[in-house]
PDB file of N, CA and C in Angstrom:
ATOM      1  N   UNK A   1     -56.513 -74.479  23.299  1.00  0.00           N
ATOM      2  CA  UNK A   1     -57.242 -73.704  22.306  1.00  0.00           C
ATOM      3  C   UNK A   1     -56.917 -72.220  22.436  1.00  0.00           C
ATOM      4  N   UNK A   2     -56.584 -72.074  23.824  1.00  0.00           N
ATOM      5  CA  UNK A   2     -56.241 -70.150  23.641  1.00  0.00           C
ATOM      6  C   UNK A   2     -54.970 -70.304  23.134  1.00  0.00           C
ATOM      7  N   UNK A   3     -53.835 -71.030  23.669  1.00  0.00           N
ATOM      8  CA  UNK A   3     -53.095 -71.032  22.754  1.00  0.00           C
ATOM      9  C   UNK A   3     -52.647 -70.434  21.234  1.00  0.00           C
ATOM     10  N   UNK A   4     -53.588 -71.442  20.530  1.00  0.00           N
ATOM     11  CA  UNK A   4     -53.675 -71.370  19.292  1.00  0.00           C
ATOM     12  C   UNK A   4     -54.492 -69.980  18.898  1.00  0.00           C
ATOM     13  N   UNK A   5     -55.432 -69.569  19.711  1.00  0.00           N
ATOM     14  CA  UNK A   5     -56.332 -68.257  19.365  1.00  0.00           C
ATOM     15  C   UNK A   5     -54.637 -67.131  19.235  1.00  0.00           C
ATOM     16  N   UNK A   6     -54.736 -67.470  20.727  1.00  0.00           N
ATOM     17  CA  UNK A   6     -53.225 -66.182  20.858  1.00  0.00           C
ATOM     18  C   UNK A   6     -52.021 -65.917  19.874  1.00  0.00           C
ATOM     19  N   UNK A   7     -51.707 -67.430  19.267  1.00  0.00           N
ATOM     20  CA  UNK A   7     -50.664 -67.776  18.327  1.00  0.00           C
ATOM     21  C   UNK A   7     -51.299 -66.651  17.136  1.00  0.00           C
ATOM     22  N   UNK A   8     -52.777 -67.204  16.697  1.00  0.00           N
ATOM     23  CA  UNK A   8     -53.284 -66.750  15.349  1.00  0.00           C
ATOM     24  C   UNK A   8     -53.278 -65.411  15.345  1.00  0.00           C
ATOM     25  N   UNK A   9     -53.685 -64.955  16.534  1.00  0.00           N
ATOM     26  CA  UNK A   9     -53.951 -63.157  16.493  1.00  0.00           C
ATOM     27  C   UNK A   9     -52.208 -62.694  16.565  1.00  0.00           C
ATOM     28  N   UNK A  10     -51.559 -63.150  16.923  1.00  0.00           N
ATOM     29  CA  UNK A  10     -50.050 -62.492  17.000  1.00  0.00           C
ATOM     30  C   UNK A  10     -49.745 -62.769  15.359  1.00  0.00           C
ATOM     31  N   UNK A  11     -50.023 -63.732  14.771  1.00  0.00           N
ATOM     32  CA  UNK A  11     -49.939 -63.932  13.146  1.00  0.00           C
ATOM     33  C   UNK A  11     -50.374 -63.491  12.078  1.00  0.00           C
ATOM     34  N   UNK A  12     -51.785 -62.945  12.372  1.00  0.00           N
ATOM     35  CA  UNK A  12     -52.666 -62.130  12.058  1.00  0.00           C
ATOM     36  C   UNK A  12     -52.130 -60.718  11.926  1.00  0.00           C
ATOM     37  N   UNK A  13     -51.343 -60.028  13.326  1.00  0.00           N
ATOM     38  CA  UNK A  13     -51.093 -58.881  13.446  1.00  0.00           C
ATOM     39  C   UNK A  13     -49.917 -58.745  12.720  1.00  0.00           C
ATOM     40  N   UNK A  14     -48.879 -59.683  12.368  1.00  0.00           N
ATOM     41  CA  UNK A  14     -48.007 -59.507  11.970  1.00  0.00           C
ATOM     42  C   UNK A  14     -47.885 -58.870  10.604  1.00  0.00           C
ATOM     43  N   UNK A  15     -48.502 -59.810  10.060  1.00  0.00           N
ATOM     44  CA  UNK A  15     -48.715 -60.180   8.732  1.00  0.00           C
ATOM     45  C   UNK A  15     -49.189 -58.812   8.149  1.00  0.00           C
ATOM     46  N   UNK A  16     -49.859 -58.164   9.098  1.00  0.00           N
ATOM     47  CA  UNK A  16     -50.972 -56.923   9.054  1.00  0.00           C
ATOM     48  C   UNK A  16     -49.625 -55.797   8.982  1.00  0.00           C
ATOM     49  N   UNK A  17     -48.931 -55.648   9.697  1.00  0.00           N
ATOM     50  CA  UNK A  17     -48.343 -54.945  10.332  1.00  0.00           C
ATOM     51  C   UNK A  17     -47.067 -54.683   9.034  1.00  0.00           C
ATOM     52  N   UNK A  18     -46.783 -56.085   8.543  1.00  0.00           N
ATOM     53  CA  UNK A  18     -45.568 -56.299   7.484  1.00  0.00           C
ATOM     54  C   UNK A  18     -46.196 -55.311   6.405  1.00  0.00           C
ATOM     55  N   UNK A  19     -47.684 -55.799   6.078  1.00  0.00           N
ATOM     56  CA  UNK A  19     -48.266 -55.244   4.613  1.00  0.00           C
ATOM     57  C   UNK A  19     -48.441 -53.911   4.411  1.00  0.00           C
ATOM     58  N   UNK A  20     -48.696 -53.442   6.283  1.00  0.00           N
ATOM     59  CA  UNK A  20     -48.446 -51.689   5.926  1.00  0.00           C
ATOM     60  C   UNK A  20     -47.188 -50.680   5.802  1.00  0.00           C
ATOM     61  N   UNK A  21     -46.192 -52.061   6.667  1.00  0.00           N
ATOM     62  CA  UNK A  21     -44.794 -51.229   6.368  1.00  0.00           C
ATOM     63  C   UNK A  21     -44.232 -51.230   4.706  1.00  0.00           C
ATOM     64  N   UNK A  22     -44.446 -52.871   4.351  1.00  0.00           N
ATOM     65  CA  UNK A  22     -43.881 -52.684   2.952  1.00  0.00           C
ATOM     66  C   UNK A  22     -44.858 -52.052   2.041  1.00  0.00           C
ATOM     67  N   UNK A  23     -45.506 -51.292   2.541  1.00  0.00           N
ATOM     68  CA  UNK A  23     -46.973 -50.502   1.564  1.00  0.00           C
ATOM     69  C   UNK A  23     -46.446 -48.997   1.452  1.00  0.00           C
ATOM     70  N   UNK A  24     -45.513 -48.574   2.654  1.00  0.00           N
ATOM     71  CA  UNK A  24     -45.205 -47.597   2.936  1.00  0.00           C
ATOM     72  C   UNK A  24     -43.906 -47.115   1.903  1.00  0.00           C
ATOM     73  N   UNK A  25     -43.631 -48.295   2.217  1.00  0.00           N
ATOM     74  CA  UNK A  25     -42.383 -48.637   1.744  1.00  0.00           C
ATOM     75  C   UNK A  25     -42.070 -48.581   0.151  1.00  0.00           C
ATOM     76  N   UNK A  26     -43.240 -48.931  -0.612  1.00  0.00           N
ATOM     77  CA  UNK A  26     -43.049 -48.981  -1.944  1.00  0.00           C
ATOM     78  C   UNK A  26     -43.781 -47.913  -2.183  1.00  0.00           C
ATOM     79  N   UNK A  27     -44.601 -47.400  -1.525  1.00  0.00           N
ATOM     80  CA  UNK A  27     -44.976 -45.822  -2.242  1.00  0.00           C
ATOM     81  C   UNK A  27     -43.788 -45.111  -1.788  1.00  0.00           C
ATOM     82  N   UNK A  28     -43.119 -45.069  -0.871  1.00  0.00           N
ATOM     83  CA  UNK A  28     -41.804 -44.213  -0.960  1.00  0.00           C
ATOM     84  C   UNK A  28     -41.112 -44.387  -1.964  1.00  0.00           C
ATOM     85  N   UNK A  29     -40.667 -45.201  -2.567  1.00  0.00           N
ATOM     86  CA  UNK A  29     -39.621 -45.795  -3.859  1.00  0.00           C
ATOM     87  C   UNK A  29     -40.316 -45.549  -5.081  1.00  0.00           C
ATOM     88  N   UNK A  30     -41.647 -45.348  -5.167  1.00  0.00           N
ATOM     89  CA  UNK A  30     -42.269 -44.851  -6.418  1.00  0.00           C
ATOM     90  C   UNK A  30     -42.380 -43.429  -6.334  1.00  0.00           C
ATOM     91  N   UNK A  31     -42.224 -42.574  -5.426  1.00  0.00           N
ATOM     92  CA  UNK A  31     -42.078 -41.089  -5.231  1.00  0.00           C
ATOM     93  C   UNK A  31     -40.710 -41.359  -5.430  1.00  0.00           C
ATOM     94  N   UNK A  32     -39.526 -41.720  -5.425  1.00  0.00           N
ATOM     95  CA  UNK A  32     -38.124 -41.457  -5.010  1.00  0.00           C
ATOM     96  C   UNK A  32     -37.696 -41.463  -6.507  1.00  0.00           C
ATOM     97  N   UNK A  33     -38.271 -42.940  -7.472  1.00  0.00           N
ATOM     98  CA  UNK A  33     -38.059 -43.035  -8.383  1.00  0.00           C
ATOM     99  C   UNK A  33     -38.676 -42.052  -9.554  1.00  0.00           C
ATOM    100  N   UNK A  34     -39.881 -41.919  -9.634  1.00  0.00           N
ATOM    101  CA  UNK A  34     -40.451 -40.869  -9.836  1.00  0.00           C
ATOM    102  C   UNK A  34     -39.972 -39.489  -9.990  1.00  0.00           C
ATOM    103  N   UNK A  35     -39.330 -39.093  -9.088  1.00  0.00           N
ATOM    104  CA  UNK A  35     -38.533 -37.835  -8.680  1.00  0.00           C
ATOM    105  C   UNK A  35     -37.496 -38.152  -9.346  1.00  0.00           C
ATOM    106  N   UNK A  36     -36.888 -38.949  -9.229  1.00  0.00           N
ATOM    107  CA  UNK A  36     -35.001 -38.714  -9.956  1.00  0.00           C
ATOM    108  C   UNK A  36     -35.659 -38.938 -11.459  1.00  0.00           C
ATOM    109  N   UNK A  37     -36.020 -39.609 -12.229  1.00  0.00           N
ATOM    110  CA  UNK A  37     -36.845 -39.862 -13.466  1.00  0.00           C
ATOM    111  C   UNK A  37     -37.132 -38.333 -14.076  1.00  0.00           C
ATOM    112  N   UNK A  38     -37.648 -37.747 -13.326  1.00  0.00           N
ATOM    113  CA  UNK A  38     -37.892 -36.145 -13.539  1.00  0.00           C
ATOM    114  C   UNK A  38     -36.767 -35.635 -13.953  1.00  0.00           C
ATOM    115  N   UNK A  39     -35.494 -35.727 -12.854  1.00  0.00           N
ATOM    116  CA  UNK A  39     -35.084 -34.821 -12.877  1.00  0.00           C
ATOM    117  C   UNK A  39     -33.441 -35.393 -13.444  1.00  0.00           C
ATOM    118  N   UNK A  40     -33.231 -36.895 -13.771  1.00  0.00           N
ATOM    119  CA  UNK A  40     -32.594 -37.332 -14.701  1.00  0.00           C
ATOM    120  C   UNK A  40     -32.045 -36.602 -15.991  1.00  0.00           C
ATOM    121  N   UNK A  41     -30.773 -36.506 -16.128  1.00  0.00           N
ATOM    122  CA  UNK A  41     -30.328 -36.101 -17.385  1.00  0.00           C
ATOM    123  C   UNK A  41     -30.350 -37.279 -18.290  1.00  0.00           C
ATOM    124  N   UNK A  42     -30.699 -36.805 -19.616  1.00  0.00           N
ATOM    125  CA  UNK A  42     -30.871 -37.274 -21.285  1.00  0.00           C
ATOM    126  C   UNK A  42     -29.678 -37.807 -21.651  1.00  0.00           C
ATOM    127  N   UNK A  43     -28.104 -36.965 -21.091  1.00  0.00           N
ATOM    128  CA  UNK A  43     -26.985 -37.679 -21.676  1.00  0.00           C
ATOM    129  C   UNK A  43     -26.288 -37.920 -21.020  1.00  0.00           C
ATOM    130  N   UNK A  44     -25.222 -39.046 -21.145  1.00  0.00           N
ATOM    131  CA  UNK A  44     -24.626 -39.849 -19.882  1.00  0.00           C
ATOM    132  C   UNK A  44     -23.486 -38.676 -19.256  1.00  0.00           C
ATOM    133  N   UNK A  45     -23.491 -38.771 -18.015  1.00  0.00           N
ATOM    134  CA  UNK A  45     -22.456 -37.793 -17.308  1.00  0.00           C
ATOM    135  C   UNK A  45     -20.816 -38.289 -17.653  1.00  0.00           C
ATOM    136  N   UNK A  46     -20.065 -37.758 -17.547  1.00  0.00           N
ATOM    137  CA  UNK A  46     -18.385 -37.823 -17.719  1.00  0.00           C
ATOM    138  C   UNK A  46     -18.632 -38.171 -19.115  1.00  0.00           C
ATOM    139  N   UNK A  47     -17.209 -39.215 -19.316  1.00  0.00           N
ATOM    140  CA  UNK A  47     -16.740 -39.651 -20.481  1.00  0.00           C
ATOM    141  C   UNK A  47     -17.227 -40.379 -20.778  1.00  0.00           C
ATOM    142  N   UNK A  48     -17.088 -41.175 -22.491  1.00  0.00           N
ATOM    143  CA  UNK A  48     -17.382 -42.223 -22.979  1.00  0.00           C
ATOM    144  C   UNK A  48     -17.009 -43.208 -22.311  1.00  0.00           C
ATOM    145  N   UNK A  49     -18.002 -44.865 -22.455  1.00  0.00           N
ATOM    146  CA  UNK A  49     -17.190 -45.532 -21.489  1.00  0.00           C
ATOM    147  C   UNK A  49     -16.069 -46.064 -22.607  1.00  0.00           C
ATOM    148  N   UNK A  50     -15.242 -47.119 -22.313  1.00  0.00           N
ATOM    149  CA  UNK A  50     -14.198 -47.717 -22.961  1.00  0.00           C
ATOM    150  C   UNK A  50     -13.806 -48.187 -24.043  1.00  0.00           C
ATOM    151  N   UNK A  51     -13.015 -48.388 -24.917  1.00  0.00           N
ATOM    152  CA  UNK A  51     -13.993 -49.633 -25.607  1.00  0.00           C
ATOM    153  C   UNK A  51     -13.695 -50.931 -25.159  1.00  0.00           C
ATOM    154  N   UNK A  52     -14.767 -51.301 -25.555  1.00  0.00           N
ATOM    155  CA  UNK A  52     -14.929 -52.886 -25.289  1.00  0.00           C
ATOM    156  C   UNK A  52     -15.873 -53.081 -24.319  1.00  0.00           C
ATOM    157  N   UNK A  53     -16.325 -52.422 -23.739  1.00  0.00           N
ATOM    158  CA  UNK A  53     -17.980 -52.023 -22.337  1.00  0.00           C
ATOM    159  C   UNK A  53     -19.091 -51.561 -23.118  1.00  0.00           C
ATOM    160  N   UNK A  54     -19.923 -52.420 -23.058  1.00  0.00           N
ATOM    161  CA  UNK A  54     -21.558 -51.995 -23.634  1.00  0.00           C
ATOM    162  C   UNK A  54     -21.902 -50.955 -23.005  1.00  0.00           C
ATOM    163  N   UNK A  55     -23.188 -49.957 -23.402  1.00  0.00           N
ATOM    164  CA  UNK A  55     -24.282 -49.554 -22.466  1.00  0.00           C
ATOM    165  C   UNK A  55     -24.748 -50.200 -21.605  1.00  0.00           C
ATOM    166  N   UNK A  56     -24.769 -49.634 -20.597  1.00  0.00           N
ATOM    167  CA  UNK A  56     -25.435 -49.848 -18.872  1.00  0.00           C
ATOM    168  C   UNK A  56     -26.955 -50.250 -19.589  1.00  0.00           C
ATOM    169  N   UNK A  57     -27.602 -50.906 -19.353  1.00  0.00           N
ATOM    170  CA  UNK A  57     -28.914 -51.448 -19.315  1.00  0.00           C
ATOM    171  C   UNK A  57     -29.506 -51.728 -17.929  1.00  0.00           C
ATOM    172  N   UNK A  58     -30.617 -51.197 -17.797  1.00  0.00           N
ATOM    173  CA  UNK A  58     -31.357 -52.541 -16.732  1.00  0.00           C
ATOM    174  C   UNK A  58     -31.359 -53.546 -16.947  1.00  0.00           C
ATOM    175  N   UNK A  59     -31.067 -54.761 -16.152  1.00  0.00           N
ATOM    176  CA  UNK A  59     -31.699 -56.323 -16.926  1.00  0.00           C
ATOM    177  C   UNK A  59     -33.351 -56.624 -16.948  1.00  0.00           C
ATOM    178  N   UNK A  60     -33.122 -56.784 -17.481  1.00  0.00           N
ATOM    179  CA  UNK A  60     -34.905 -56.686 -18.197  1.00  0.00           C
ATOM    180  C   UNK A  60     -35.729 -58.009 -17.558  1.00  0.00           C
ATOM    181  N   UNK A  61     -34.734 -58.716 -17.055  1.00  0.00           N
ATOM    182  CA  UNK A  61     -35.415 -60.117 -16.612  1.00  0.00           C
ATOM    183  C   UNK A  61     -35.862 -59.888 -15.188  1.00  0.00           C
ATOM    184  N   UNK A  62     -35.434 -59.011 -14.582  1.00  0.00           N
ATOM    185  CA  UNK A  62     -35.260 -59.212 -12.916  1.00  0.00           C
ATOM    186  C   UNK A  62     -36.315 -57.790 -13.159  1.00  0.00           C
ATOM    187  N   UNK A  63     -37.205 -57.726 -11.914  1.00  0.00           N
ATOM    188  CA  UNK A  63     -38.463 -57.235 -11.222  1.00  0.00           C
ATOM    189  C   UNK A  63     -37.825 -56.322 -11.115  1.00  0.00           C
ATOM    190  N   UNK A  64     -36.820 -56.075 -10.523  1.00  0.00           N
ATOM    191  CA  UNK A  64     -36.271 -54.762  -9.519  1.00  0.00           C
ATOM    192  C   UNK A  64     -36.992 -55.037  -7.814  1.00  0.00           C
ATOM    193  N   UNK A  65     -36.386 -54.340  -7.244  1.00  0.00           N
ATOM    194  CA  UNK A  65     -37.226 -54.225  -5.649  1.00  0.00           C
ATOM    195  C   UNK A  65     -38.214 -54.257  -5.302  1.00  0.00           C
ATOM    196  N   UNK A  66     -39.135 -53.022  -6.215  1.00  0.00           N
ATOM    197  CA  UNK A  66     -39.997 -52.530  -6.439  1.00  0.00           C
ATOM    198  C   UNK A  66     -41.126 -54.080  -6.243  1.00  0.00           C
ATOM    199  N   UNK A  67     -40.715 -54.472  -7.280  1.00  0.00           N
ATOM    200  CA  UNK A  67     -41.469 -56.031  -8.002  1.00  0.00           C
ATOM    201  C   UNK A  67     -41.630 -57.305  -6.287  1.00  0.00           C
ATOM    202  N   UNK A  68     -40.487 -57.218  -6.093  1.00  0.00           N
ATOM    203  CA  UNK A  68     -39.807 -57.885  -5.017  1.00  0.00           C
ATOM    204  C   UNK A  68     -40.688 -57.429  -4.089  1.00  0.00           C
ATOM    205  N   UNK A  69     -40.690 -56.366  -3.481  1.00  0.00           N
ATOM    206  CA  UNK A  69     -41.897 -55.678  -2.357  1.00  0.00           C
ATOM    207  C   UNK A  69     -42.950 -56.106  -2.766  1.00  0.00           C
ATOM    208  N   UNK A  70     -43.574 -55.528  -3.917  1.00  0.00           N
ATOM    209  CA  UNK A  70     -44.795 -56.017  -4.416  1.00  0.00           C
ATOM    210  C   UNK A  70     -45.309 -57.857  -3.983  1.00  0.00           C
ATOM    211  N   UNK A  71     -44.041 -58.442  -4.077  1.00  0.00           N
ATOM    212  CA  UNK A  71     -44.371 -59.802  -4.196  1.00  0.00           C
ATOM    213  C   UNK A  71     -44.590 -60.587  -2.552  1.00  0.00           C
ATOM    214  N   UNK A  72     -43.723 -59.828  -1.613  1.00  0.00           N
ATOM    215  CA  UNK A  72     -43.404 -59.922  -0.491  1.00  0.00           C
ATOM    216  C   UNK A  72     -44.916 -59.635   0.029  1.00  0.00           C
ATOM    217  N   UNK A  73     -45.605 -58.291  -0.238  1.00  0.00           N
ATOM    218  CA  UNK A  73     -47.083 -58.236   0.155  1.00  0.00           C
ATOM    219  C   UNK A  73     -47.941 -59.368  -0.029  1.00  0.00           C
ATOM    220  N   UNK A  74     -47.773 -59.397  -1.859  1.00  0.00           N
ATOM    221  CA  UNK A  74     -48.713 -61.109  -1.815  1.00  0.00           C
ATOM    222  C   UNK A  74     -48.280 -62.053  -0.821  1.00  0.00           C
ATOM    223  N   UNK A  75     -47.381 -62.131  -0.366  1.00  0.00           N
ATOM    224  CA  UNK A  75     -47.424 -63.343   0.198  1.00  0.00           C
ATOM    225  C   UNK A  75     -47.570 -63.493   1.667  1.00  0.00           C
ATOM    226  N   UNK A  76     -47.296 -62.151   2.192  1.00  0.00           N
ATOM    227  CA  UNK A  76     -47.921 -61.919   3.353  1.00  0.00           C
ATOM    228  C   UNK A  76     -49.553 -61.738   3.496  1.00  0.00           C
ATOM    229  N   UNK A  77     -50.325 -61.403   2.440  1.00  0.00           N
ATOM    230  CA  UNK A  77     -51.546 -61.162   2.776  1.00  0.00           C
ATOM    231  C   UNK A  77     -51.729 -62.803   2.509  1.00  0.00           C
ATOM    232  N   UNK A  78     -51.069 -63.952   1.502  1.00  0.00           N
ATOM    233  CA  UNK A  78     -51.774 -65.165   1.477  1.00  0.00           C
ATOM    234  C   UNK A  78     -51.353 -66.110   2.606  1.00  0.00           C
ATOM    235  N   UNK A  79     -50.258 -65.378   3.305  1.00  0.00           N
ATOM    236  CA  UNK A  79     -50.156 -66.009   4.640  1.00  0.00           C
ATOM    237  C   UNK A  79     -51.528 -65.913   5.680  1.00  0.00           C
ATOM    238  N   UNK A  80     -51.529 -64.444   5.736  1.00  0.00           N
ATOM    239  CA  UNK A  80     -52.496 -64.057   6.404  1.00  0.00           C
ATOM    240  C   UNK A  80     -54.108 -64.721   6.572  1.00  0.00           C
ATOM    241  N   UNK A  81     -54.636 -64.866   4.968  1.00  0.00           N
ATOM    242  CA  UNK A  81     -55.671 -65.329   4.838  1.00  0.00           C
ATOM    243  C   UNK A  81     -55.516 -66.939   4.964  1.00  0.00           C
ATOM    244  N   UNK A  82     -54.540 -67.605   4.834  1.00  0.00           N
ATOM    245  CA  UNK A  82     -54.420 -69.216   5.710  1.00  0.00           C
ATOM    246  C   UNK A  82     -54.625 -69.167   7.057  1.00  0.00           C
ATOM    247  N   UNK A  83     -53.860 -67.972   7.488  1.00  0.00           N
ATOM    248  CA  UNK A  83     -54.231 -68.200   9.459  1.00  0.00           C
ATOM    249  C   UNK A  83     -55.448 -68.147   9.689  1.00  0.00           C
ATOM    250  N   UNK A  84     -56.203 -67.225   8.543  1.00  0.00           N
ATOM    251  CA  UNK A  84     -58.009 -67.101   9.099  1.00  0.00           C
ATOM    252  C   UNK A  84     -58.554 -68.299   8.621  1.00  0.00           C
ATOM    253  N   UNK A  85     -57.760 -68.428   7.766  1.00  0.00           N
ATOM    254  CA  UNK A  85     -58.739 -70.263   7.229  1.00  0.00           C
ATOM    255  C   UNK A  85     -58.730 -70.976   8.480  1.00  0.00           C
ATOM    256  N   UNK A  86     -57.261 -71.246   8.909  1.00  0.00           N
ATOM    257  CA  UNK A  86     -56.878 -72.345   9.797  1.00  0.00           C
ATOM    258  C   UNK A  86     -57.345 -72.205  11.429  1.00  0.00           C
ATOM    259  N   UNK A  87     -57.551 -70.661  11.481  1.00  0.00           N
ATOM    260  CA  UNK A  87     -58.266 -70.735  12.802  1.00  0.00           C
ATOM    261  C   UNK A  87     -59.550 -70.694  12.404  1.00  0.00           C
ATOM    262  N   UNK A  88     -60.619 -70.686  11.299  1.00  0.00           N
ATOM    263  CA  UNK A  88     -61.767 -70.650  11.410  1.00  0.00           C
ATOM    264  C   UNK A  88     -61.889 -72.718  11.232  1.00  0.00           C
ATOM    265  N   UNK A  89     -61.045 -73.241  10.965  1.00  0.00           N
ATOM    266  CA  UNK A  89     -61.402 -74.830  11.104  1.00  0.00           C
ATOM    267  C   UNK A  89     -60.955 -75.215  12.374  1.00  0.00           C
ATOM    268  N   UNK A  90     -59.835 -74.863  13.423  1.00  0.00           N
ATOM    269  CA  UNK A  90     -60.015 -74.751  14.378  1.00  0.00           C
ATOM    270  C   UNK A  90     -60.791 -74.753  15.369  1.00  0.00           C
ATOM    271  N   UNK A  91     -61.704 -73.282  15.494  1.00  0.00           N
ATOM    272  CA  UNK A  91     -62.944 -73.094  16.234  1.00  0.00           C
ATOM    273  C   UNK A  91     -63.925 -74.553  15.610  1.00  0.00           C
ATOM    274  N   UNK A  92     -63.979 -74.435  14.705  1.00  0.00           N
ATOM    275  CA  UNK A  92     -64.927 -75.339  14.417  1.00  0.00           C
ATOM    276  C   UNK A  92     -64.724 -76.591  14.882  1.00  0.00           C
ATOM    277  N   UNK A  93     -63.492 -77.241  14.422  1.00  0.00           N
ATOM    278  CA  UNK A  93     -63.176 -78.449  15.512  1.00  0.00           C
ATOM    279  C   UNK A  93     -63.928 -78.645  16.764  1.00  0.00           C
ATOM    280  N   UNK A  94     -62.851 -77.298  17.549  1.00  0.00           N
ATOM    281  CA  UNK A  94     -63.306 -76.823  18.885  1.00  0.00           C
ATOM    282  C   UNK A  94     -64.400 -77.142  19.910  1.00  0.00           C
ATOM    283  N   UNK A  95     -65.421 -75.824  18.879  1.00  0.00           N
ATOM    284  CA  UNK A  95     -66.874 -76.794  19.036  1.00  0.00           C
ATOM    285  C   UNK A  95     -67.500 -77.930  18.719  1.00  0.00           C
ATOM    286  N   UNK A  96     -66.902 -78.868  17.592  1.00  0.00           N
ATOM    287  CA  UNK A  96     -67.660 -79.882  17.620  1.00  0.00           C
ATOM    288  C   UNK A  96     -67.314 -80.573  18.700  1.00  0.00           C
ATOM    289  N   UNK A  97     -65.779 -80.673  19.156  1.00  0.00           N
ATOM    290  CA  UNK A  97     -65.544 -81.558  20.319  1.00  0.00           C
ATOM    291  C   UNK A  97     -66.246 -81.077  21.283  1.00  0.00           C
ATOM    292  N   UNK A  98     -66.497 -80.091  21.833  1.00  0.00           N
ATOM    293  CA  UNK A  98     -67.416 -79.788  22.823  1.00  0.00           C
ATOM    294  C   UNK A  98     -68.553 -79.938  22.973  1.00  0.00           C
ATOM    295  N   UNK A  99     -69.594 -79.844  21.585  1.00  0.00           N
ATOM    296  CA  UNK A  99     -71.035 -80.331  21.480  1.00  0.00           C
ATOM    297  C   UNK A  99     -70.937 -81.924  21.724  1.00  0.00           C
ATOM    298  N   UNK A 100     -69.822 -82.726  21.161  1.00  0.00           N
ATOM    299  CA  UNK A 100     -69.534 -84.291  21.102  1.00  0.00           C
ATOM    300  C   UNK A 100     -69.692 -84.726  22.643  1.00  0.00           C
ATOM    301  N   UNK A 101     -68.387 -84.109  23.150  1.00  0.00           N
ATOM    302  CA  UNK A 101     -68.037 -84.337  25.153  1.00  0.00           C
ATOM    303  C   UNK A 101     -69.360 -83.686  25.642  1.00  0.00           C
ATOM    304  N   UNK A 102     -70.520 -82.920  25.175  1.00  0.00           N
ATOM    305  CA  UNK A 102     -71.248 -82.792  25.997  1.00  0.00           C
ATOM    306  C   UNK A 102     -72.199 -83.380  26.077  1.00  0.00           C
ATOM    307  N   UNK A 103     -72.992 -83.977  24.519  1.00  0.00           N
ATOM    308  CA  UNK A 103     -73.793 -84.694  24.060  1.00  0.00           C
ATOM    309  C   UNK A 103     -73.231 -86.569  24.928  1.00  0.00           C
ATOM    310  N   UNK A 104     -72.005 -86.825  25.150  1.00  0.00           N
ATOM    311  CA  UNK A 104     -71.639 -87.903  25.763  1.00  0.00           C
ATOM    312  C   UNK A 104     -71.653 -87.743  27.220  1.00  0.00           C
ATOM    313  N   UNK A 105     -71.578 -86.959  27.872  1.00  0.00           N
ATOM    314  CA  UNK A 105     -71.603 -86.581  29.123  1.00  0.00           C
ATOM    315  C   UNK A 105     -73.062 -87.073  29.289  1.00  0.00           C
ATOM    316  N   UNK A 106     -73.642 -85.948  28.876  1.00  0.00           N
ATOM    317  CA  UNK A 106     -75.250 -86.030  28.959  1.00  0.00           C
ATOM    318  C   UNK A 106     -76.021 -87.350  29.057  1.00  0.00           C
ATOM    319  N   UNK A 107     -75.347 -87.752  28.206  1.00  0.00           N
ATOM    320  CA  UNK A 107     -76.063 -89.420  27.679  1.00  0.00           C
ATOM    321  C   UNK A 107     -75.149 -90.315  28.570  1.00  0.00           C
ATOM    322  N   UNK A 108     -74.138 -90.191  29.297  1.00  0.00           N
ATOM    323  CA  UNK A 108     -73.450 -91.343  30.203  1.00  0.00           C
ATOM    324  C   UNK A 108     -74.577 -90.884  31.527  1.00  0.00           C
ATOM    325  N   UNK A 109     -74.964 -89.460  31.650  1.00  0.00           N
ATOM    326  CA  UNK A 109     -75.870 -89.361  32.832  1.00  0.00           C
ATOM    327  C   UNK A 109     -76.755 -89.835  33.175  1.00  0.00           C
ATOM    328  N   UNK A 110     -77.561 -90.079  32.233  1.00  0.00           N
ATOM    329  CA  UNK A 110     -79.335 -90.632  32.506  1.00  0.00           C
ATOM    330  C   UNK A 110     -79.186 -91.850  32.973  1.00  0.00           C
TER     331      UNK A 110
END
């Protein structure tokens, strides 16, 4: 059972630990982006491109990083909140086996 306590709190911390780096992490990239956005020029630098080459687009389908981080948090915090599920049914186990082995103890005594 400490085991498993020790396992959960190292899982716990992790998880903790991931959500503040990539927290850090995406408010940096929203200041970074933010900033060049500012200070972005209106018309494309050098020459025309070729012909036969479209405009540069974002792809409109894909998140970007940004999205990606974002998503990486969810899933570390829903990691997170399973380890507290799974160690709070745990303990509970825990103790019932122990009220069980003691309540049988007791009663093999008399």
């Amino acid at each position: 059972r400490e085991k498993q306590n020790k396992e959960f709190q190292m899982t716990v911390s992790d998880q903790r630990s991931t959500q503040q780096l990539l927290k850090k992490a995406l408010d940096f990239l929203k200041d970074f982006y933010a900033k060049k956005a500012s200070f972005a020029q209106q018309e494309p630098a050098g020459p025309p491109p070729p012909a036969g080459f479209k405009e540069y687009k974002n792809n409109t389908q894909s998140g970007g990083v940004m999205q990606l981080l974002k998503q990486i948090i969810t899933d570390a915090k829903a990691m997170e909140a399973e380890a507290i599920r799974s160690e709070e049914d745990s303990q509970k186990a825990y103790e019932d086996f122990v009220k069980e082995t003691n309540a049988s103890i007791e009663a093999k005594s008399k």
